[in-house]
PDB file of N, CA and C in Angstrom:
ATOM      1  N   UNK A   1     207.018  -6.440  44.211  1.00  0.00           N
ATOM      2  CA  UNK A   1     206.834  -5.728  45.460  1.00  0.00           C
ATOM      3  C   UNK A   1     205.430  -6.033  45.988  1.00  0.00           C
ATOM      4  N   UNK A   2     205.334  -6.520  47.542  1.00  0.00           N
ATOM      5  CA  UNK A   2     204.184  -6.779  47.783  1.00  0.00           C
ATOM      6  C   UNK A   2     203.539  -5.200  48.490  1.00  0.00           C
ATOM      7  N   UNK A   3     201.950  -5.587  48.715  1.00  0.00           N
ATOM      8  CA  UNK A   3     201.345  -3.678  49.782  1.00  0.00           C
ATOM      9  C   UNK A   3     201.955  -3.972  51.011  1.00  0.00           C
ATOM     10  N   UNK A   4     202.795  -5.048  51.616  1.00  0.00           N
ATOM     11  CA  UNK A   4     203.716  -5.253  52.647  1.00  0.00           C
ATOM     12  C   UNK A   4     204.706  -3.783  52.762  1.00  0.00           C
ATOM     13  N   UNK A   5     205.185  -4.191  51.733  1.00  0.00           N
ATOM     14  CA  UNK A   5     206.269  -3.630  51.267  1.00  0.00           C
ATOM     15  C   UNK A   5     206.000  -2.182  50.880  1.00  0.00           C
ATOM     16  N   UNK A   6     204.708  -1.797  50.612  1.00  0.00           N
ATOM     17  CA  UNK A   6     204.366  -0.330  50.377  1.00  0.00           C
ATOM     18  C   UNK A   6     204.048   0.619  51.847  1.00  0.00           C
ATOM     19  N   UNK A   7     203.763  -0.470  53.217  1.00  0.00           N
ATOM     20  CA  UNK A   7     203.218  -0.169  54.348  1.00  0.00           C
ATOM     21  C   UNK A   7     203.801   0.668  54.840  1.00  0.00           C
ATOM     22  N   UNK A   8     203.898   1.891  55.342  1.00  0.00           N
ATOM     23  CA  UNK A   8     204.729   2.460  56.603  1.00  0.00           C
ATOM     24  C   UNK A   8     204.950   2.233  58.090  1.00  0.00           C
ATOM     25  N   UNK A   9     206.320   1.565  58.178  1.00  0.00           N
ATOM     26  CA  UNK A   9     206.332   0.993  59.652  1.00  0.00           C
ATOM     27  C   UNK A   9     206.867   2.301  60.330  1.00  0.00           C
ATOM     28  N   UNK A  10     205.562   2.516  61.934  1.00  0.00           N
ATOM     29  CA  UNK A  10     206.612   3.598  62.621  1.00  0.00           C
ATOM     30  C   UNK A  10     206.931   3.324  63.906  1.00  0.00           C
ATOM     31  N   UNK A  11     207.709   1.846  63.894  1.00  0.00           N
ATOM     32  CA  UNK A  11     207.786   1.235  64.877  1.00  0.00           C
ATOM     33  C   UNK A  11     207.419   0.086  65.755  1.00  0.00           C
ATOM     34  N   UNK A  12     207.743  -0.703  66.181  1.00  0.00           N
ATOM     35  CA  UNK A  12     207.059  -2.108  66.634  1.00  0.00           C
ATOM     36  C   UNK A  12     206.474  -1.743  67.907  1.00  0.00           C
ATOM     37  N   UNK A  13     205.161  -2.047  68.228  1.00  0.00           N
ATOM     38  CA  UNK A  13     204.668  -1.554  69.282  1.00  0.00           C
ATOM     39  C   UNK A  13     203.696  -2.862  69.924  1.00  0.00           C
ATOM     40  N   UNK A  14     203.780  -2.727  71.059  1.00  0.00           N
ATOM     41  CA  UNK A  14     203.188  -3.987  71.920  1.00  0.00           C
ATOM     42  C   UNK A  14     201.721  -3.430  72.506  1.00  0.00           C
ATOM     43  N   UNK A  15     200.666  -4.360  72.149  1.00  0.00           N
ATOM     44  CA  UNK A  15     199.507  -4.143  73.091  1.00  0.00           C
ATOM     45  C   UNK A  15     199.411  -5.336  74.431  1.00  0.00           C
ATOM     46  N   UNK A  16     199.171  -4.404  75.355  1.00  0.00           N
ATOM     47  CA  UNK A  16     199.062  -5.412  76.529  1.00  0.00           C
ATOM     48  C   UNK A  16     198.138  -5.545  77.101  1.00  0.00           C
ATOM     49  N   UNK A  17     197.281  -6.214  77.568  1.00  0.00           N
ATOM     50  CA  UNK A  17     196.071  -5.973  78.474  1.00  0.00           C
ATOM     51  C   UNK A  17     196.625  -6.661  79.966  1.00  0.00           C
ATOM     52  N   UNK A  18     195.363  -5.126  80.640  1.00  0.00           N
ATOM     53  CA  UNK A  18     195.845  -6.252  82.301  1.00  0.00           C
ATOM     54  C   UNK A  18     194.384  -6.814  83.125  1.00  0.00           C
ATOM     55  N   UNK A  19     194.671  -8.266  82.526  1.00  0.00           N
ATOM     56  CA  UNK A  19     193.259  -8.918  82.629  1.00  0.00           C
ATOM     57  C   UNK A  19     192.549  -8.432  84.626  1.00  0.00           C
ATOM     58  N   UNK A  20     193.496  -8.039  84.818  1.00  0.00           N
ATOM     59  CA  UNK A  20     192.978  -8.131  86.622  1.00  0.00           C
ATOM     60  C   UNK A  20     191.949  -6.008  86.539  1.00  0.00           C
ATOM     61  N   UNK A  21     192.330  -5.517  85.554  1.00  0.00           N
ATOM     62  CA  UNK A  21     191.757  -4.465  85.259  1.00  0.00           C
ATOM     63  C   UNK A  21     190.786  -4.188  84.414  1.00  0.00           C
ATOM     64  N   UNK A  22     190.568  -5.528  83.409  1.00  0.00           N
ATOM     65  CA  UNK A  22     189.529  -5.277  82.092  1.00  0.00           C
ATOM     66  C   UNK A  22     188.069  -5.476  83.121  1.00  0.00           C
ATOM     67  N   UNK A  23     187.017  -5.293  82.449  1.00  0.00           N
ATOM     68  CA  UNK A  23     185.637  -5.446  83.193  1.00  0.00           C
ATOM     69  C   UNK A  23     184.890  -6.383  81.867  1.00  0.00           C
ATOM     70  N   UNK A  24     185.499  -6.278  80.599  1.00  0.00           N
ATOM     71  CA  UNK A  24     184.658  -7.142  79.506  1.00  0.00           C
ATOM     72  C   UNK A  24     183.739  -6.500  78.632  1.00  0.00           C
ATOM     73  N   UNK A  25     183.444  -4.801  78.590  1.00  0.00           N
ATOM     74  CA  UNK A  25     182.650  -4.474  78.437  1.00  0.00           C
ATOM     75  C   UNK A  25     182.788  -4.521  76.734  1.00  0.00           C
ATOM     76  N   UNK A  26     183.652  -5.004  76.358  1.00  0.00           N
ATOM     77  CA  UNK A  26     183.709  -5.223  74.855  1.00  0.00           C
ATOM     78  C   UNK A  26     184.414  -4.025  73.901  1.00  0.00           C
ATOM     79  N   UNK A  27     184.458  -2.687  74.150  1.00  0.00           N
ATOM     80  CA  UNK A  27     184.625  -1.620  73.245  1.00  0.00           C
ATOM     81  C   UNK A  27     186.121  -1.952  72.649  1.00  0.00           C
ATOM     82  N   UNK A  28     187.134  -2.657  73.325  1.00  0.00           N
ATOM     83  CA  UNK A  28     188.283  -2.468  72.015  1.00  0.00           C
ATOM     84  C   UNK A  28     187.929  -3.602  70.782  1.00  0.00           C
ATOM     85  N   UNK A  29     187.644  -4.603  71.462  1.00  0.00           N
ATOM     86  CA  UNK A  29     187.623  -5.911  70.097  1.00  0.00           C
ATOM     87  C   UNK A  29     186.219  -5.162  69.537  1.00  0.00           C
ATOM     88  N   UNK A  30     185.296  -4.416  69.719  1.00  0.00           N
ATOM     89  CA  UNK A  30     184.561  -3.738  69.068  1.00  0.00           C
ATOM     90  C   UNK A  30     184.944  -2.503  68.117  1.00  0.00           C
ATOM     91  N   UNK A  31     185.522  -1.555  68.396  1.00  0.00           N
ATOM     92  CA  UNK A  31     186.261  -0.840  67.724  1.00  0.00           C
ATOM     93  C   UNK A  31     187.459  -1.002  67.249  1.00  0.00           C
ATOM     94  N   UNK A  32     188.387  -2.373  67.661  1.00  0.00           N
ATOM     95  CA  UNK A  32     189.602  -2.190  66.940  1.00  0.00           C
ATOM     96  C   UNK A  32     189.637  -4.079  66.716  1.00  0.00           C
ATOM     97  N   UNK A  33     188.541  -4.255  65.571  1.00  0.00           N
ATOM     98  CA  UNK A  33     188.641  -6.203  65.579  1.00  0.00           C
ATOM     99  C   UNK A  33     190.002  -6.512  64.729  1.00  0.00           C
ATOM    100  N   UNK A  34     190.843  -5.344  64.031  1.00  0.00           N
ATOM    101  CA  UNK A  34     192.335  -6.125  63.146  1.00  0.00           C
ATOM    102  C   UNK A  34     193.063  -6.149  64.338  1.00  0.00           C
ATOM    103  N   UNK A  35     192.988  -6.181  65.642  1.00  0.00           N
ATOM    104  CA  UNK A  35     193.889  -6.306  66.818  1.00  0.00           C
ATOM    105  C   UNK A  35     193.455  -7.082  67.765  1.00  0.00           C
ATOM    106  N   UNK A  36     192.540  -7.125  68.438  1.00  0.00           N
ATOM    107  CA  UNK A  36     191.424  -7.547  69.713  1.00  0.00           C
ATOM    108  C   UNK A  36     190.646  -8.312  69.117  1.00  0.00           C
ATOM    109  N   UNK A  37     190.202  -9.108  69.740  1.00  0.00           N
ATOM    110  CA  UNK A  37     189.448 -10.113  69.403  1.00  0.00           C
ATOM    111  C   UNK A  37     188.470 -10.532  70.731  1.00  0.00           C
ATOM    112  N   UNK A  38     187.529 -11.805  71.199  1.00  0.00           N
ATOM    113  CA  UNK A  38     187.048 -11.686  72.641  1.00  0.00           C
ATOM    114  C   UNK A  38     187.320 -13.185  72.723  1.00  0.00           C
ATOM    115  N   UNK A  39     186.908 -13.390  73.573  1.00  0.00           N
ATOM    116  CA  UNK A  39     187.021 -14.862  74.147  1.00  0.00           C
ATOM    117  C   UNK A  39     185.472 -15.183  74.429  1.00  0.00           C
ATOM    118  N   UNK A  40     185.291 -16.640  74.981  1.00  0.00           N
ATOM    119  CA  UNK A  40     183.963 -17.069  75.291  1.00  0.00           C
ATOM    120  C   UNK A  40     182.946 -16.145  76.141  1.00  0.00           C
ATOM    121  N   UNK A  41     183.795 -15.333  77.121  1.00  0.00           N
ATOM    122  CA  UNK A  41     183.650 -14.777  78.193  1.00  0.00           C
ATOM    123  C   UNK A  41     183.792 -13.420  77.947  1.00  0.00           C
ATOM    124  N   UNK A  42     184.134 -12.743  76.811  1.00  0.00           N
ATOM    125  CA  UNK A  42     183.979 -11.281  76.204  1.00  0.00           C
ATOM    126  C   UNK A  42     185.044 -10.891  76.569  1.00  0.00           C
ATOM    127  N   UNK A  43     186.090 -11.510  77.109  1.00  0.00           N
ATOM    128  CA  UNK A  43     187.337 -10.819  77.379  1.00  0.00           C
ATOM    129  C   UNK A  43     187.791 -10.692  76.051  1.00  0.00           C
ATOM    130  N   UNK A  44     189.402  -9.554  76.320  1.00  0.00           N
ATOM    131  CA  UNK A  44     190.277  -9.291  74.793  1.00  0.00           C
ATOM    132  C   UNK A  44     191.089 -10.552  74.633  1.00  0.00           C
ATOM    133  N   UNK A  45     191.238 -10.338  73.525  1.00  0.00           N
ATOM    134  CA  UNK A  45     192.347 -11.596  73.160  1.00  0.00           C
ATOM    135  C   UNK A  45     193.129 -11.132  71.814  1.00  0.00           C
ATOM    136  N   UNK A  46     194.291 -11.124  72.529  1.00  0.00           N
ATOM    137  CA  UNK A  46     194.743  -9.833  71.090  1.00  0.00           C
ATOM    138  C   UNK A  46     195.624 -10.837  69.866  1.00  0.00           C
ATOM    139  N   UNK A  47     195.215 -10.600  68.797  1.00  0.00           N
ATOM    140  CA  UNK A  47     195.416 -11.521  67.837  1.00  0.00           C
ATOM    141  C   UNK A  47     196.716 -11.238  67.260  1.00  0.00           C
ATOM    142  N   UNK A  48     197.676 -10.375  67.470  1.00  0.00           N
ATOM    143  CA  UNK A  48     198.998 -10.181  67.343  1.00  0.00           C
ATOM    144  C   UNK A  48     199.814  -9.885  68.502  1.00  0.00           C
ATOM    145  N   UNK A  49     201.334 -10.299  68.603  1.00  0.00           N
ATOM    146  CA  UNK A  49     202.115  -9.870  70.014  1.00  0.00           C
ATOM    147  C   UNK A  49     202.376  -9.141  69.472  1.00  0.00           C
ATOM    148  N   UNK A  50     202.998  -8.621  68.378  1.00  0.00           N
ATOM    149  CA  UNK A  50     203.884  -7.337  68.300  1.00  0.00           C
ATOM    150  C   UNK A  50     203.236  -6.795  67.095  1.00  0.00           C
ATOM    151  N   UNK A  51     202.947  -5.390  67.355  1.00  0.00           N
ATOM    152  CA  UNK A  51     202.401  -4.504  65.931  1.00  0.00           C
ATOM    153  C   UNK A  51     203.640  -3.862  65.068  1.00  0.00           C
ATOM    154  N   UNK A  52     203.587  -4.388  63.844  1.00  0.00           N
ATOM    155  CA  UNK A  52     204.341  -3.634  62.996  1.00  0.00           C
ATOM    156  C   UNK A  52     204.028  -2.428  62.373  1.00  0.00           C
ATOM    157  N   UNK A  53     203.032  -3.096  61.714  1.00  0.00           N
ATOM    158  CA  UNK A  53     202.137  -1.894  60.065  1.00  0.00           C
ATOM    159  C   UNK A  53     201.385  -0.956  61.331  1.00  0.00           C
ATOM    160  N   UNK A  54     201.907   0.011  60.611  1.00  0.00           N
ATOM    161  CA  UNK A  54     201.088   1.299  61.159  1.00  0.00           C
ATOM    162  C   UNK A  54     199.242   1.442  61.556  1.00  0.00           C
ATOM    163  N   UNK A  55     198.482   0.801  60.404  1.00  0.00           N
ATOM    164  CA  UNK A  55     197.004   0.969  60.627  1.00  0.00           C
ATOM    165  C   UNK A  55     197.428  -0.206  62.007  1.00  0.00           C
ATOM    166  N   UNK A  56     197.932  -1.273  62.242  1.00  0.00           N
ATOM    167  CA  UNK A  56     197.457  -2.259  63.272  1.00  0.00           C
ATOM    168  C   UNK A  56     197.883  -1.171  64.640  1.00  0.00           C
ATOM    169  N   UNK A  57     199.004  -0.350  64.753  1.00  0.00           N
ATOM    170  CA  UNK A  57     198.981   0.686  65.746  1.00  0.00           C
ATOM    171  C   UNK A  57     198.089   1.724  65.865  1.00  0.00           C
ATOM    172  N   UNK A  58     197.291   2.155  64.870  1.00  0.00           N
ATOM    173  CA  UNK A  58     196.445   2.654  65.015  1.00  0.00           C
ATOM    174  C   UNK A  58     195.673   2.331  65.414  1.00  0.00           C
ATOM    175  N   UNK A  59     195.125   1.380  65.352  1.00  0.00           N
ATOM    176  CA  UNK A  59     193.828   0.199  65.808  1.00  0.00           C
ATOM    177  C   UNK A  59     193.815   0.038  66.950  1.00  0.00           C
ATOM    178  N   UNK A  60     195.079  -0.151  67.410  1.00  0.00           N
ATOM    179  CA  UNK A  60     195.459  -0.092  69.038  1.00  0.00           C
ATOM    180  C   UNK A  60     195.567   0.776  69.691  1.00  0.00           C
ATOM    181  N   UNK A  61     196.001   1.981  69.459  1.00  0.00           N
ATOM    182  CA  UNK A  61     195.922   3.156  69.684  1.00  0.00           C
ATOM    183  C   UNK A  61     194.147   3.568  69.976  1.00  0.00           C
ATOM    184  N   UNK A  62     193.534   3.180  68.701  1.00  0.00           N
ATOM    185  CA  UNK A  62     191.826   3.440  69.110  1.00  0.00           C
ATOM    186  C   UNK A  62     190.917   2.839  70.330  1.00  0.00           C
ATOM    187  N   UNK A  63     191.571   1.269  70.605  1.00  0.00           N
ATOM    188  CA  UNK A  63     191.418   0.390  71.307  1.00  0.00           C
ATOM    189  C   UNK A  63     191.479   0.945  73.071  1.00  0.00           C
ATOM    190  N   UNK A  64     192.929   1.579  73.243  1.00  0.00           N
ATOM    191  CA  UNK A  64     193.658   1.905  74.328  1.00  0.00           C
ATOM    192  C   UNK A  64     192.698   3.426  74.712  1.00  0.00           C
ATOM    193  N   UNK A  65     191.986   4.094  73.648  1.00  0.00           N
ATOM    194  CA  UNK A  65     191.697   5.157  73.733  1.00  0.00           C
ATOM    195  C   UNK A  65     190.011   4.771  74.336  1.00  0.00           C
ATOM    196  N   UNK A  66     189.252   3.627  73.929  1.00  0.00           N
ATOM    197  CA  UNK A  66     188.019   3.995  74.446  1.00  0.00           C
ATOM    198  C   UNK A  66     187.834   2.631  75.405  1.00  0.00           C
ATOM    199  N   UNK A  67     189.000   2.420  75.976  1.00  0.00           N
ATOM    200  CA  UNK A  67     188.627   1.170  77.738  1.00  0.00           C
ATOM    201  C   UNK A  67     188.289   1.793  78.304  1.00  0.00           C
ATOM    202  N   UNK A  68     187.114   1.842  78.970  1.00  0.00           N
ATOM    203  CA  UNK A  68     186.918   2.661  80.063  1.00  0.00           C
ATOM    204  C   UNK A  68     187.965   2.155  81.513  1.00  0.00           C
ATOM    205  N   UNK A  69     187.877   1.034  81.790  1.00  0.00           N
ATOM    206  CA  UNK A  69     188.551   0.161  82.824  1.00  0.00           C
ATOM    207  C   UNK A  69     190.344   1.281  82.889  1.00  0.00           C
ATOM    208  N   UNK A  70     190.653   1.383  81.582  1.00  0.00           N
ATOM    209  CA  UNK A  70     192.257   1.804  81.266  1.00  0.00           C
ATOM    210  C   UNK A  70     193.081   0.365  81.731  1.00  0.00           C
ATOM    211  N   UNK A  71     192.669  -0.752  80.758  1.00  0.00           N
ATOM    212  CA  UNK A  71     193.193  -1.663  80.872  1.00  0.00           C
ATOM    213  C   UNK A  71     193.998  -2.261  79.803  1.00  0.00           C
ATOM    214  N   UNK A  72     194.387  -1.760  79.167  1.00  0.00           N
ATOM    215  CA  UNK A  72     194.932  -1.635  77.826  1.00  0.00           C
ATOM    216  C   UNK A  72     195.972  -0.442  77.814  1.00  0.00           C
ATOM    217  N   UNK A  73     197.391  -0.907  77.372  1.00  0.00           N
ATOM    218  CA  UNK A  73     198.713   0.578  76.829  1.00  0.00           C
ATOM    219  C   UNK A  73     199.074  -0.240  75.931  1.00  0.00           C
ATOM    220  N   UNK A  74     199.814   0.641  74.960  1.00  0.00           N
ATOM    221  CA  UNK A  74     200.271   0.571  74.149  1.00  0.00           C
ATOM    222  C   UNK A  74     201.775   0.848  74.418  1.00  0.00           C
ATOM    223  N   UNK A  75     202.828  -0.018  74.588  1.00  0.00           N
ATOM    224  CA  UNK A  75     204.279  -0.029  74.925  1.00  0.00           C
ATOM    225  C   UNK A  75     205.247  -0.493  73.598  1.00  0.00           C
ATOM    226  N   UNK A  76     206.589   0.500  73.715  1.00  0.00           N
ATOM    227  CA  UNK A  76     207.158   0.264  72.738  1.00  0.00           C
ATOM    228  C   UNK A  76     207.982  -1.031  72.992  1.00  0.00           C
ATOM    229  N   UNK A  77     207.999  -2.146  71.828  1.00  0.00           N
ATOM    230  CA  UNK A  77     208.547  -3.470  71.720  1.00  0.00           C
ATOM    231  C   UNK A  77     210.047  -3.193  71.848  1.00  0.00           C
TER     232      UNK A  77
END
């Protein structure tokens, strides 16, 4: 049995960004780097399409919680 396999899934969940709304100011790939990531230009760049494992929804969940822009949801896959 892998810690895969020990994970609790509560659902597949999609992070989206809407680049015409982000400003760059950095806080999700700062607070949530197992999801977000930046680009050359400090934009997000989200390093998974679809969240399985629960902490990576959480992460996103933290992410979605401190954009100021509100350029970032969290939608069910």
């Amino acid at each position: 049995m892998t810690d895969r396999d020990n994970t609790t899934h509560v659902g597949t969940r999609r992070l989206v960004v809407d680049r015409s709304a982000c400003a760059g100011h950095g806080l999700c790939y700062g607070r949530s780097p197992q999801v977000v990531d930046c680009d050359d230009s400090g934009y997000p760049v989200l390093l998974h399409e679809l969240l399985e494992l629960d902490e990576h929804i959480a992460a996103a969940e933290e992410a979605v919680a401190v954009c100021p822009e509100r350029a970032l949801t969290l939608e069910s896959a």
